[in-house]
Protein backbone atom coordinates (compact mmCIF):
# COMPACT_ATOMS: atom_id res chain seq x y z
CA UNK A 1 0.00 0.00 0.00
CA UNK A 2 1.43 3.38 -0.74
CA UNK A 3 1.86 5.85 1.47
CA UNK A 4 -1.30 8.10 -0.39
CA UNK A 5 -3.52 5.30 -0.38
CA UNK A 6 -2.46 4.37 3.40
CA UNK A 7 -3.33 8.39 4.11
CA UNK A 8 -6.29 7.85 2.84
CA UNK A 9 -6.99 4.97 4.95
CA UNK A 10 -6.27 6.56 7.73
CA UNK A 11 -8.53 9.90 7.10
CA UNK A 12 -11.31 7.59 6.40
CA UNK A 13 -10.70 5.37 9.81
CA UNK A 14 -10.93 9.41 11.51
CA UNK A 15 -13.96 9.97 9.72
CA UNK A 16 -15.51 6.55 10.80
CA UNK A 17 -14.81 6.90 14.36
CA UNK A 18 -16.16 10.22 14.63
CA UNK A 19 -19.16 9.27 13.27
CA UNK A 20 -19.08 6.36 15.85
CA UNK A 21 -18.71 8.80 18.86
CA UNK A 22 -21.87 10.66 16.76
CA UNK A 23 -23.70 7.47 17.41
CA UNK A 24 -23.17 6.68 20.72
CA UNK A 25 -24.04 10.21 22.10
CA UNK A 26 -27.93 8.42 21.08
CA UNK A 27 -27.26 4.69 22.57
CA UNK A 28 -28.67 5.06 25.75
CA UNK A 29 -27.97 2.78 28.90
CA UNK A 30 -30.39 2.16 31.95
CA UNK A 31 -29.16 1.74 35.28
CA UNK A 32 -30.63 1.88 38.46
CA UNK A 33 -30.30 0.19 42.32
CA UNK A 34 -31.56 -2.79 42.87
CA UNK A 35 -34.43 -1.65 44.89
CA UNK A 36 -35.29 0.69 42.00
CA UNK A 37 -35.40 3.93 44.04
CA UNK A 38 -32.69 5.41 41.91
CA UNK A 39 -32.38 5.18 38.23
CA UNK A 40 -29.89 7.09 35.67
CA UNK A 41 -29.65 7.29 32.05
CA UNK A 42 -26.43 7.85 30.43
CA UNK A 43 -25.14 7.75 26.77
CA UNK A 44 -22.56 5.47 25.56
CA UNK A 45 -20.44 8.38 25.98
CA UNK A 46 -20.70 8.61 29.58
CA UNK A 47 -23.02 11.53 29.40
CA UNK A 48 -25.67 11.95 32.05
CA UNK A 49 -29.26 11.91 29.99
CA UNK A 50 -31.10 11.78 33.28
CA UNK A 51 -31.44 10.73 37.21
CA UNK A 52 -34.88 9.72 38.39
CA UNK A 53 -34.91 9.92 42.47
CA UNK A 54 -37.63 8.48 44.76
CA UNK A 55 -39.09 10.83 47.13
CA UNK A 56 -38.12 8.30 50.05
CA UNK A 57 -34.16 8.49 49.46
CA UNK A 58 -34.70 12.65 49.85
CA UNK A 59 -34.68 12.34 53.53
CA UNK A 60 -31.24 10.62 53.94
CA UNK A 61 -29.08 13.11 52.23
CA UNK A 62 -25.90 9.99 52.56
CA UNK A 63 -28.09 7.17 51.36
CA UNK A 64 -29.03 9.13 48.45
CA UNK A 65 -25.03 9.72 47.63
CA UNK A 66 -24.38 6.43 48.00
CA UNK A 67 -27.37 5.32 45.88
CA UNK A 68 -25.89 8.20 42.99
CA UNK A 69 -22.16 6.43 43.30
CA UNK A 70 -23.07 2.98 42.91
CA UNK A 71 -25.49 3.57 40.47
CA UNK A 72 -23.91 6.05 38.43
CA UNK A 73 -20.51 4.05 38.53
CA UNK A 74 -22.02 0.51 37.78
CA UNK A 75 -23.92 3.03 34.04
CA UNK A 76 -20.47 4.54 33.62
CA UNK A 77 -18.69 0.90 33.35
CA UNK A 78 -21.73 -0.02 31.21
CA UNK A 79 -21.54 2.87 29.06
CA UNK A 80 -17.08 2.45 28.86
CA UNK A 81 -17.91 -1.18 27.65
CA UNK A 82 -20.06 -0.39 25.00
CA UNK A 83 -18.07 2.83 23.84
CA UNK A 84 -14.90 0.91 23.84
CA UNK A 85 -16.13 -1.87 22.05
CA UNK A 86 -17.80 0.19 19.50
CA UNK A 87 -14.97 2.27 18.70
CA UNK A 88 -12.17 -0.83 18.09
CA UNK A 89 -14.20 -2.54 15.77
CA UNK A 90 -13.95 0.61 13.65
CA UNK A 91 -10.60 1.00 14.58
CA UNK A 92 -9.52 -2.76 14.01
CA UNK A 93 -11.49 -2.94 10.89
CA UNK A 94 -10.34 0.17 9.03
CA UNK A 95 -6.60 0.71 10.35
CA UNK A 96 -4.14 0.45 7.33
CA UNK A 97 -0.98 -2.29 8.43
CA UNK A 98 1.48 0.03 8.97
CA UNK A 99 4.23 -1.51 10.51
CA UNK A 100 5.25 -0.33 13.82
CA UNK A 101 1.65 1.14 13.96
CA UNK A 102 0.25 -1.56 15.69
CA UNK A 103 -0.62 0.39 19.07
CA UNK A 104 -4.17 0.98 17.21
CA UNK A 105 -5.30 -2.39 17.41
């Protein structure tokens, strides 16, 4: 492959993975506690789309930040998984071999 051609490639594999990170700012992930008293929404970008709090964790201002870490950490590893997933199979599928480039795969 020469060295146009591989620019090329690699423009295109730039394009393609912003367009991923496009994409995943609308795949949506649902979390909440097991008791269901706290749910979040967050994008597979690890954006916060929304919390939904039950009036009975508003009187115990540290259960409630508990409930928010746990929950909002176990979405966040959710949404990491997905987003990193997503974004090497673009990567691994559209990466030119260059050699000594192999760091992208």
């Amino acid at each position: 492959m020469d060295l146009m051609a591989m620019m090329g490639k690699l423009r295109e594999t730039q394009q393609k993975i912003e367009a991923t990170k496009l994409r995943l700012d609308t795949v949506l992930i649902d979390e909440q506690s097991t008791d269901g008293l706290l749910k979040v929404i967050v994008t597979a970008n690890r954006k916060i789309k929304s919390i939904e709090i039950d009036e009975r964790l508003l009187t115990d201002k540290e259960q409630l930040e508990d409930y928010l870490i746990l929950v909002l950490n176990k979405a966040i590893a959710k949404a990491t998984n997905v987003n990193e997933a997503e974004l090497d199979a673009v990567t691994k599928v559209n990466m030119p071999n260059i050699p000594g480039m192999d760091m992208f795969k």
